[in-house]
Each structure stands twice: as structure tokens, then as C-alpha cells.
N, C-alpha and C. Protein backbone atom coordinates (compact mmCIF):
# COMPACT_ATOMS: atom_id res chain seq x y z
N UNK A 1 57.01 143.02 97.20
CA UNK A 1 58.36 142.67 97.60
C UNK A 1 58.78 141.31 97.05
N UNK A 2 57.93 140.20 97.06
CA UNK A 2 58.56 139.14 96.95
C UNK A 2 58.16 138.72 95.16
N UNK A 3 57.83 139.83 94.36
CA UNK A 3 57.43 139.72 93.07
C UNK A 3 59.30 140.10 92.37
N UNK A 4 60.08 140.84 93.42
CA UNK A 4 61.01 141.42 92.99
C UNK A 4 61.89 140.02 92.93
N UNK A 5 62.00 139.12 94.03
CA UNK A 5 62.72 138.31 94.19
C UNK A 5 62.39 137.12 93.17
N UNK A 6 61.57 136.71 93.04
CA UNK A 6 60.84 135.22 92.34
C UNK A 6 59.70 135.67 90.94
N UNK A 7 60.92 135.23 89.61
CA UNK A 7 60.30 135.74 88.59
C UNK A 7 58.90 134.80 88.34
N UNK A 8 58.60 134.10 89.00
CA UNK A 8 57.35 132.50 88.49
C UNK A 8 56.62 133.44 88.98
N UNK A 9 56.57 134.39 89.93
CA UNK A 9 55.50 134.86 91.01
C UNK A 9 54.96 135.80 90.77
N UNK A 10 55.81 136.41 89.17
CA UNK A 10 54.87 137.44 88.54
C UNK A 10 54.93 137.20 86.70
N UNK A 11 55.14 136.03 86.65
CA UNK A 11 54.80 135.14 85.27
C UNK A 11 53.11 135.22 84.67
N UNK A 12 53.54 135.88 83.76
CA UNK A 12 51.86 135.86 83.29
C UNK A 12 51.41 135.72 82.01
N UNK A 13 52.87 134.42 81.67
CA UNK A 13 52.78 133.99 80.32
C UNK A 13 51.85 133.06 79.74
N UNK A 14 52.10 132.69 78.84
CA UNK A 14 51.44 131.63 78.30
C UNK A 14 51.76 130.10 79.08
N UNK A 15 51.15 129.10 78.89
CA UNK A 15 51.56 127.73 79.36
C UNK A 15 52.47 126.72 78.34
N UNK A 16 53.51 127.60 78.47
CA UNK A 16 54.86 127.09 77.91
C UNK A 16 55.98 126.61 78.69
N UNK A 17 56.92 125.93 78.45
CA UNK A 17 58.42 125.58 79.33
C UNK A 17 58.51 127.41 79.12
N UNK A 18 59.13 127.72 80.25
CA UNK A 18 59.84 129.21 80.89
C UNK A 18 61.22 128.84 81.45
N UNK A 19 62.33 129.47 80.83
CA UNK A 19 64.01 129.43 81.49
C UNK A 19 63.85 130.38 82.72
N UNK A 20 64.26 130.19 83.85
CA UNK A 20 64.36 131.29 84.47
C UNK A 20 65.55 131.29 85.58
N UNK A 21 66.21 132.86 85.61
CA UNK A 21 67.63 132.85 86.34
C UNK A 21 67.72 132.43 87.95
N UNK A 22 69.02 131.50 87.88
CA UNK A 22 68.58 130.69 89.20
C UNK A 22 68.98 131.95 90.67
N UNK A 23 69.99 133.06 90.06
CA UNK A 23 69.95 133.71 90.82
C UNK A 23 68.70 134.78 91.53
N UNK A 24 68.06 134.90 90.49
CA UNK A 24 66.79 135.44 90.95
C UNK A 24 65.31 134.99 91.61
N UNK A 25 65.65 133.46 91.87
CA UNK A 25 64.76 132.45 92.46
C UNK A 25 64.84 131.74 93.50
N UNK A 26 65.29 132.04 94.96
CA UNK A 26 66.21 131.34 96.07
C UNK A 26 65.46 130.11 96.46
N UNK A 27 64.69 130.10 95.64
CA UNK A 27 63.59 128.76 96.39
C UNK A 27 64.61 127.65 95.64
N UNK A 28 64.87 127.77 94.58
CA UNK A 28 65.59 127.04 93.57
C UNK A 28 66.62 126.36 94.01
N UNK A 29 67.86 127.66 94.58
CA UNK A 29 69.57 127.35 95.24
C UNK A 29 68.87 126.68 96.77
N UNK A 30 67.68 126.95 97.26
CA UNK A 30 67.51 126.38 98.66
C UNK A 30 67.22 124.62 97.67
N UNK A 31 66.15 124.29 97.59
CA UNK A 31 66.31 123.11 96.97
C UNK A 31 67.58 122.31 96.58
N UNK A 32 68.17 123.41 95.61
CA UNK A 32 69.01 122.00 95.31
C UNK A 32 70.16 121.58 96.09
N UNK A 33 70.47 122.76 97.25
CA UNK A 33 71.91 122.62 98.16
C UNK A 33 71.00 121.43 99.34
N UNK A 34 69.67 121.19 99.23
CA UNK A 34 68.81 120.14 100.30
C UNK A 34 69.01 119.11 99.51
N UNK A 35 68.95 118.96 97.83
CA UNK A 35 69.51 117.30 97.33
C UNK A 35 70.72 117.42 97.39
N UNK A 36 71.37 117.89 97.18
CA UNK A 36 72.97 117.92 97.45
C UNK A 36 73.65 117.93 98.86
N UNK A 37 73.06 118.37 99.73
CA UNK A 37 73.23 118.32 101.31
C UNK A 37 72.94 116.35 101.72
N UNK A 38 71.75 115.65 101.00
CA UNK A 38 71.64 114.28 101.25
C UNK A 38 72.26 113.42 100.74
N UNK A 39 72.57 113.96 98.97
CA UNK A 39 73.34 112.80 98.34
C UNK A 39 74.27 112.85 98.62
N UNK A 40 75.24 113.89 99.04
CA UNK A 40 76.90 114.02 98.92
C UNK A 40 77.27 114.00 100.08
N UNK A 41 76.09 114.08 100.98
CA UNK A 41 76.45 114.22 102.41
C UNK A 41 77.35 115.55 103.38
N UNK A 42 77.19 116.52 102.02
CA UNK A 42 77.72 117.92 102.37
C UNK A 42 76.59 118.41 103.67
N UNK A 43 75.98 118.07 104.57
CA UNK A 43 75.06 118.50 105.02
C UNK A 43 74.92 120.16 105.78
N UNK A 44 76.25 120.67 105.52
CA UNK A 44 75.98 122.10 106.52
C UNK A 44 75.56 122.90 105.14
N UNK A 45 75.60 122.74 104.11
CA UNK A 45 75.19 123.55 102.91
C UNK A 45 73.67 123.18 102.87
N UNK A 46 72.64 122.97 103.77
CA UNK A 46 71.30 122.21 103.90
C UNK A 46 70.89 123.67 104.36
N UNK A 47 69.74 124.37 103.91
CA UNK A 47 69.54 125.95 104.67
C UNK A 47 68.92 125.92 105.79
N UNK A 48 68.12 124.71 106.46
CA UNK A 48 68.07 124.40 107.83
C UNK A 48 69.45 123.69 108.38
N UNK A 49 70.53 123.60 108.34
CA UNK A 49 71.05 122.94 108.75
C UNK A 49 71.61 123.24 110.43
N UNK A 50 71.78 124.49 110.55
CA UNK A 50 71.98 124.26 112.02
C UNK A 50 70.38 124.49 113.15
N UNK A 51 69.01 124.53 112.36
CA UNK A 51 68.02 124.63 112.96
C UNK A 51 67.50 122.76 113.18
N UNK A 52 67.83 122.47 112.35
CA UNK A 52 67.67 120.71 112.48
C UNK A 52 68.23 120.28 113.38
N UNK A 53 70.22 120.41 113.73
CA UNK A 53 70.79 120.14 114.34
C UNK A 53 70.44 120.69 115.74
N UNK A 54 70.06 121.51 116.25
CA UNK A 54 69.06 122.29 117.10
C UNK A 54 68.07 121.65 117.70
N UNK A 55 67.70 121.02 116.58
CA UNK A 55 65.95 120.43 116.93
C UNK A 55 66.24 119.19 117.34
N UNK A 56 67.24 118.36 116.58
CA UNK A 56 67.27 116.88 116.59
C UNK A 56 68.61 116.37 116.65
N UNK A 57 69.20 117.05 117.12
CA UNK A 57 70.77 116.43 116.98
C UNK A 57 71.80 115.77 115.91
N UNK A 58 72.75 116.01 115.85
CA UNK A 58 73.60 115.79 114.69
C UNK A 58 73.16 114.91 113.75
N UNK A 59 73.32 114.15 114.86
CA UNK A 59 73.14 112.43 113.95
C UNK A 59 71.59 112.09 113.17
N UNK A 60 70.46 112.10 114.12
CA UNK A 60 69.26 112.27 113.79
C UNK A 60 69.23 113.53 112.52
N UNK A 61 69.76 114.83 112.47
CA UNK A 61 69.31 115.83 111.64
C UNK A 61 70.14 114.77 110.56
N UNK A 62 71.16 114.69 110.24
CA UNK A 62 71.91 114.12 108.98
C UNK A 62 71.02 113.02 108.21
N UNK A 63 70.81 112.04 108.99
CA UNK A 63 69.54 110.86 108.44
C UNK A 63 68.58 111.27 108.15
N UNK A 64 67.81 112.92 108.82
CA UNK A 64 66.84 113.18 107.88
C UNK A 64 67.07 113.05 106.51
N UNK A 65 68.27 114.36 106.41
CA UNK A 65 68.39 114.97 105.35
C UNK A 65 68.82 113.71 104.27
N UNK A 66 69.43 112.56 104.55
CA UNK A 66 69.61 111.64 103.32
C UNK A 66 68.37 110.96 103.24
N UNK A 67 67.43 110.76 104.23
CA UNK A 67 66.67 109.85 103.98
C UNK A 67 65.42 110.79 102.76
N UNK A 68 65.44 111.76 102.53
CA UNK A 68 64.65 112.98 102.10
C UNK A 68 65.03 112.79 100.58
N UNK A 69 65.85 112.56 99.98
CA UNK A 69 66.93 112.05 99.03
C UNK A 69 66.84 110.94 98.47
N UNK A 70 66.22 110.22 99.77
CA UNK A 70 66.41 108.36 98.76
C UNK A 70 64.70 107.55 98.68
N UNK A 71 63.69 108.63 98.91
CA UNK A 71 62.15 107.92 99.00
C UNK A 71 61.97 108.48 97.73
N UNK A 72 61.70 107.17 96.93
CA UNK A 72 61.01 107.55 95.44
C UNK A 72 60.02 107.83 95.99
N UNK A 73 58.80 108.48 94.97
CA UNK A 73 57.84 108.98 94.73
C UNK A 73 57.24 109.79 95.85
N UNK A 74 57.73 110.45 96.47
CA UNK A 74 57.54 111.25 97.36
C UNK A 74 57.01 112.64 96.98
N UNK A 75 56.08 113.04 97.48
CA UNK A 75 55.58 114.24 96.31
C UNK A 75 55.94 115.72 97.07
N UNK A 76 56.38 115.44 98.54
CA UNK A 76 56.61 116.63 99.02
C UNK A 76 57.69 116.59 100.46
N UNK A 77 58.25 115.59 100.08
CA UNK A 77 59.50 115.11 101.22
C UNK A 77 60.35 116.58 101.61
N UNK A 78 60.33 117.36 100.51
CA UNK A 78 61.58 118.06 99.74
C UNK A 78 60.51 119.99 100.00
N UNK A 79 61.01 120.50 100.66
CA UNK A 79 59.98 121.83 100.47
C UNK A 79 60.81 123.25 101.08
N UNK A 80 60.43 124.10 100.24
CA UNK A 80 61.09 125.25 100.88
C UNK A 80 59.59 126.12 101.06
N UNK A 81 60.64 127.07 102.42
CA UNK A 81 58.99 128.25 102.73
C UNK A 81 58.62 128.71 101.77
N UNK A 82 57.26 129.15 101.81
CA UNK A 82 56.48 129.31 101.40
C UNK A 82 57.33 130.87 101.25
N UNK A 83 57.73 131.49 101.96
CA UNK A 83 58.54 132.76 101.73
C UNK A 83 59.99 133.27 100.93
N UNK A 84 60.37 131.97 100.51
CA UNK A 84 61.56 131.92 99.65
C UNK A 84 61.15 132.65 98.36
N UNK A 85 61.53 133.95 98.02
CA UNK A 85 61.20 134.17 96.75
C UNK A 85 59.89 134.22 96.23
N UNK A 86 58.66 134.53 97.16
CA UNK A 86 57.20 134.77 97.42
C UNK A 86 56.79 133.36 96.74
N UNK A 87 56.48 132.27 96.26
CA UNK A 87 56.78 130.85 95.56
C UNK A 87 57.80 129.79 95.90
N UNK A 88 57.25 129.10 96.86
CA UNK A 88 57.96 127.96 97.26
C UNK A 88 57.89 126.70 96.32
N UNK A 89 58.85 125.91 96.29
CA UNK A 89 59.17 124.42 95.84
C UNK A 89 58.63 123.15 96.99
N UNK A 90 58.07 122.45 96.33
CA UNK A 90 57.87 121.18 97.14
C UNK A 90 58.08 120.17 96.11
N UNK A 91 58.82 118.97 96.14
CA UNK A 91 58.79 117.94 95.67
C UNK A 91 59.68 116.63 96.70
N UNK A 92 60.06 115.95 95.68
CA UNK A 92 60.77 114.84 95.96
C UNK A 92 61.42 113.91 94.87
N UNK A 93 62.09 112.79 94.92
CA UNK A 93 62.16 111.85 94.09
C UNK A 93 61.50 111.38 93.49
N UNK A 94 62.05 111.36 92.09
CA UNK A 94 60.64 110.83 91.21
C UNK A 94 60.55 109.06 91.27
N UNK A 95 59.70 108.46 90.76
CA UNK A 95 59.54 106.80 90.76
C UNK A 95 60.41 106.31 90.51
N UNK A 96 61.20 106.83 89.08
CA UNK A 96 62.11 106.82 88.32
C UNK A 96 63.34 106.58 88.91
N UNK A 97 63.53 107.20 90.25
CA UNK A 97 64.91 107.11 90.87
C UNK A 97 66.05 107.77 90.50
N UNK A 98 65.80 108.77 89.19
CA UNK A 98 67.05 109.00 88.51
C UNK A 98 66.97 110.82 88.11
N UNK A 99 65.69 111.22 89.05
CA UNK A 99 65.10 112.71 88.67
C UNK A 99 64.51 112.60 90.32
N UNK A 100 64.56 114.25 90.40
CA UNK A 100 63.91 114.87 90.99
C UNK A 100 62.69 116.00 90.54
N UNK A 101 61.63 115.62 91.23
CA UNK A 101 60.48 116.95 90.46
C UNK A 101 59.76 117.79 91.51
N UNK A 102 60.12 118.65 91.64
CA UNK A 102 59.66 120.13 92.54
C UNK A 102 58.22 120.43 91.62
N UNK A 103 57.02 121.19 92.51
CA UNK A 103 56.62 121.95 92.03
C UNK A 103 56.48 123.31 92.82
N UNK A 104 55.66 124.66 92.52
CA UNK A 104 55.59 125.72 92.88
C UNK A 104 54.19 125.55 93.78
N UNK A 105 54.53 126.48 94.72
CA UNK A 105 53.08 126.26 95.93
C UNK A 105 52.22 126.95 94.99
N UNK A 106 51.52 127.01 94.61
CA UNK A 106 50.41 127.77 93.91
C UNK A 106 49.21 127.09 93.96
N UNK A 107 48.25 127.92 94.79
CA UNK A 107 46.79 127.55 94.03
C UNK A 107 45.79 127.98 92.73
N UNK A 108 44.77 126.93 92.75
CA UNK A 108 44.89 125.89 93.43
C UNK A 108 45.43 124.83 93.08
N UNK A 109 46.19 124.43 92.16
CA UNK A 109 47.37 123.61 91.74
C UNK A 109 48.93 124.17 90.94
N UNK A 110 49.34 123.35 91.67
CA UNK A 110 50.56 124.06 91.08
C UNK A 110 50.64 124.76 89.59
N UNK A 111 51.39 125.82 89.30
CA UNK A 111 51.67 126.38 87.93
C UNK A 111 52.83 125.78 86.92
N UNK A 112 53.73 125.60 87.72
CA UNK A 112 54.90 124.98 86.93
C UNK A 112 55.62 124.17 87.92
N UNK A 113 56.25 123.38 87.28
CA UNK A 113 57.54 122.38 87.67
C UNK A 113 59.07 122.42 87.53
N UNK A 114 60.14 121.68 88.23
CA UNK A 114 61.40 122.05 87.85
C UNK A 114 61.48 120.42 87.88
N UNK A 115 62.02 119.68 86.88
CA UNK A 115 62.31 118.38 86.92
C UNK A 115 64.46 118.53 87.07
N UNK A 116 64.75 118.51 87.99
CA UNK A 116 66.21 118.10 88.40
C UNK A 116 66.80 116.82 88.87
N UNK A 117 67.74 116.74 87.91
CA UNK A 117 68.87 115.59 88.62
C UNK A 117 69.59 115.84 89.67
N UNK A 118 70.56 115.24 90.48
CA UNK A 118 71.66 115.10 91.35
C UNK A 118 72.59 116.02 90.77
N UNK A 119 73.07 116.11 89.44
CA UNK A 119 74.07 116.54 88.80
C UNK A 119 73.68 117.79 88.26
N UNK A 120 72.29 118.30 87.91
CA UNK A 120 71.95 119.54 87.57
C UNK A 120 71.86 120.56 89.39
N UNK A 121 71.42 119.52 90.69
CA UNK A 121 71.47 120.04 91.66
C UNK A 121 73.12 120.64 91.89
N UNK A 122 73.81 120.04 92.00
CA UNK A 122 75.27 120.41 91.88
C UNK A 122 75.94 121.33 91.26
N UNK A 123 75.33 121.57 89.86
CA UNK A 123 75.53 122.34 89.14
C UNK A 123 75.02 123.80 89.30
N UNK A 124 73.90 123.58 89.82
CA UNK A 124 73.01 124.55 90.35
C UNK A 124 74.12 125.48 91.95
N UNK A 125 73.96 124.31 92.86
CA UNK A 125 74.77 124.88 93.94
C UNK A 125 75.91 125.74 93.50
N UNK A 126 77.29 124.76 92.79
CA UNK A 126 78.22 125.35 92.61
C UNK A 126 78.52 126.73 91.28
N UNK A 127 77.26 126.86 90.61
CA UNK A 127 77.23 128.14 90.24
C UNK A 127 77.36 127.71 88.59
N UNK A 128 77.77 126.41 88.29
CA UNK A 128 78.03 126.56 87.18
C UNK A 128 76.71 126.19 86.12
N UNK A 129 75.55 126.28 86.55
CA UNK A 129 74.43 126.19 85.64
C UNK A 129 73.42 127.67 86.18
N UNK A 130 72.94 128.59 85.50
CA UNK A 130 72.74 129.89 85.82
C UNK A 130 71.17 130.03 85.52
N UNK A 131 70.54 128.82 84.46
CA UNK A 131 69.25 129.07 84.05
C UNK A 131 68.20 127.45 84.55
N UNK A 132 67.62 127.47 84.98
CA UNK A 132 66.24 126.50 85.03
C UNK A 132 65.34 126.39 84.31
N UNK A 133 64.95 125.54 83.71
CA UNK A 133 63.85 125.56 82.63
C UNK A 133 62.66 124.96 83.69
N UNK A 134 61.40 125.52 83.48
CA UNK A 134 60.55 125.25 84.72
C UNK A 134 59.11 124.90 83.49
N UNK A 135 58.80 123.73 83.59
CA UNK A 135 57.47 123.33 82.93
C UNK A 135 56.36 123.42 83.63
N UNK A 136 54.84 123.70 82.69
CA UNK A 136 53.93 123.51 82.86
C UNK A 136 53.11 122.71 83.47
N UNK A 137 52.43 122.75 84.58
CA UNK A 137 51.93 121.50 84.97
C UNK A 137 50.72 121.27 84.18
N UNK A 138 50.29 120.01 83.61
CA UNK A 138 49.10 119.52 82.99
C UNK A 138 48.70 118.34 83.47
N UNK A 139 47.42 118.36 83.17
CA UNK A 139 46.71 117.06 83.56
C UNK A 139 47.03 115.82 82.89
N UNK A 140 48.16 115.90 81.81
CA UNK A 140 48.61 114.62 81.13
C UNK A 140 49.83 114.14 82.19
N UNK A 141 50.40 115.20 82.66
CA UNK A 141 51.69 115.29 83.62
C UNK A 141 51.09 114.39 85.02
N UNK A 142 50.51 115.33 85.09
CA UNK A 142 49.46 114.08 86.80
C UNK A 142 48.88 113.29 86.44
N UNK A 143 48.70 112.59 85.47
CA UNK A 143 48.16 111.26 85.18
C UNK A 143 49.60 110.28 85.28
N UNK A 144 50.60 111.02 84.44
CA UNK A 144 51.74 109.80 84.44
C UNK A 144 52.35 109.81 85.05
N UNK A 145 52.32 110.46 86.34
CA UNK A 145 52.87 110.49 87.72
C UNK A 145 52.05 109.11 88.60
N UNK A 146 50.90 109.33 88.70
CA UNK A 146 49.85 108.68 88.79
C UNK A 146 49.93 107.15 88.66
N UNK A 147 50.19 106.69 87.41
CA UNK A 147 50.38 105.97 87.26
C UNK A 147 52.06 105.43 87.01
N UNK A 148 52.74 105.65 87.40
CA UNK A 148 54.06 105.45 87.55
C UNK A 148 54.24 105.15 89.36
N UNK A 149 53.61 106.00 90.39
CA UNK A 149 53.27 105.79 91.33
C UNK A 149 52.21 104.34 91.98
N UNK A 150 51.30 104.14 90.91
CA UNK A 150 50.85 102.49 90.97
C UNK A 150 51.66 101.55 90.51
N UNK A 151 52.62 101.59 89.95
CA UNK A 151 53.67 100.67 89.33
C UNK A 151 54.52 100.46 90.76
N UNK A 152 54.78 101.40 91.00
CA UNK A 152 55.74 101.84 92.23
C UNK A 152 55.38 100.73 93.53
N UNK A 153 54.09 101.13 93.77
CA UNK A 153 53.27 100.61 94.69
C UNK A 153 53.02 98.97 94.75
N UNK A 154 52.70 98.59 93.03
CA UNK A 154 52.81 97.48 93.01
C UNK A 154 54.27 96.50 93.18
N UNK A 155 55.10 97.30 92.25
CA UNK A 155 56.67 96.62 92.68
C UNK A 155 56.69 96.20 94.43
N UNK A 156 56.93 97.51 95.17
CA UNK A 156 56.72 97.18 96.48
C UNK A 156 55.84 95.90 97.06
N UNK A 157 54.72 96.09 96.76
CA UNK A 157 53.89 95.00 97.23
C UNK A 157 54.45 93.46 97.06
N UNK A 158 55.10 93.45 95.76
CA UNK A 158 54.93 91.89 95.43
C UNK A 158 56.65 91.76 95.88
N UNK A 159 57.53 92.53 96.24
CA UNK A 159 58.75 92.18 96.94
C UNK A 159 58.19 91.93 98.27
N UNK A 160 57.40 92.60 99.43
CA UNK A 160 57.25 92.41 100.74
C UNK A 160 56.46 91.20 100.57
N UNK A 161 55.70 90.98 99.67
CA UNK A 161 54.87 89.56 99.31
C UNK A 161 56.36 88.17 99.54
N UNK A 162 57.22 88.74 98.53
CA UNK A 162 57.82 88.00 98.64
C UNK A 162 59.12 87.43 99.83
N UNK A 163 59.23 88.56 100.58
CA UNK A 163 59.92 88.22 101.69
C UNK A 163 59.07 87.18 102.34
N UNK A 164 57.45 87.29 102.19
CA UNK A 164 56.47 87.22 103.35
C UNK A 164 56.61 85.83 103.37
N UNK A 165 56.92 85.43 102.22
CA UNK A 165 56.54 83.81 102.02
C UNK A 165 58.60 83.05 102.34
């Protein structure tokens, strides 16, 4: 059933970039209406949005959803079920501040990635971008995450250093 819905989930290509149709991938339109629900502050287009509001109240659910949006290097702030399209998305903001990078639940490490902007999320929601290009994950890829994430870490440090003093 869920091979019908989510083409990654019966991909049995080579380890190449793969385009794949965003209508046939709901993990995808759930993702990006969750960065677009924080940055734009559209928040009822969020696919938990009235189960949050439920759980935690207006105000509290809304600050999730932006605060989900604005933590660089977050590797899994950002996640859809595991049942979306048999292949769920987890990511977050990249270090970078200027990308977002999802990967696919797969063990035992992810298979591929979707690296998205704010503006490809948008594009995505409102219909007018139809294809995703979804990369390979490699061990050159988690190294420079890796280390972009110690940069990260260090910036931080030596600003709270510097309040400290």
C-alpha cells in the first residue's frame, strides 16, 4: 500500500540525485506547509495544526511551530510520520541558515535527502514547483554536516563567552 503512495519507498536505483513528483510523496507537501506554517506564520496550513492547538493551546502551539523554523542545525526538529507515504522526512535547519535538509527514515541510515529553501517550500505548498530532486546520502555529506555543526557550536560558545565577561 504505501509503495503506491511514496516513490523513494520502492526506489531501487542506483546512488544518484533522483527527481521525484511532489504529488506522489505527501511526506514532502507535509514538510514543506510545516516550514511555511513557521516562517510566514500561515500556521493552520501546519498538518498538526489543530492537534497542537488541542494539546497546547493557540499561543504555545504557534511558538512551537516558528521556533521549529529558526534552530540551525537541528537534525530532526522538523518530522513527518513515519506513515506519510510509507517514508517519512525528518530534518531541520541547516548551519547555514539559508537551507533546509530533510532526510528519509530509513535504516539503517538514511537513503536520500531533500535539501529545501523557504522559497522552494512555498513553491512546493502553492503548487507551483511539481518535482523534488532528492540526493544521496554519503559519508562525505555527514562529515560536512559534522563539521559545519562544530563551527556552529564553536560560534555559539565564544558569543555566550562573550556576554559572560
Amino acid at each position: 500500500m504505501y509503495e503506491k503512495l511514496c516513490p523513494r519507498a520502492k526506489y531501487n536505483g542506483k546512488n544518484v540525485a533522483t527527481r521525484f513528483l511532489v504529488s506522489k510523496d505527501p511526506a514532502i507537501m507535509a514538510i514543506a506547509r510545516m516550514v511555511v506554517a513557521g516562517i510566514d506564520h500561515k500556521y493552520s496550513i501546519h498538518p498538526h495544526y489543530r492537534d497542537f492547538i488541542k494539546d497546547y493551546g493557540r499561543e504555545r502551539a504557534q511558538t512551537l511551530m516558528r521556533e521549529c523554523v529558526e534552530i540551525p542545525g537541528a537534525c530532526d526538529v522538523i518530522q513527518t510520520d513515519i506513515l506519510y507515504g510509507g517514508l517519512g522526512l525528518f530534518g531541520g535547519l541547516a548551519e547555514n541558515e539559508k537551507e533546509f535538509i530533510f532526510y528519509d527514515w530509513s535504516c539503517p541510515s538514511p537513503k536520500f535527502r531533500v535539501h529545501m529553501t523557504p522559497e522552494q517550500a512555498r513553491d512546493i505548498v502553492y503548487g507551483k514547483q511539481k518535482f523534488v530532486k532528492f540526493i544521496p546520502c554519503t559519508k562525505a555529506h555527514f562529515a560536512t554536516r559534522n563539521r559545519a555543526k562544530k563551527k556552529l557550536e564553536n560560534t555559539q560558545a565564544q558569543c555566550i563567552r562573550k556576554l559572560i565577561r
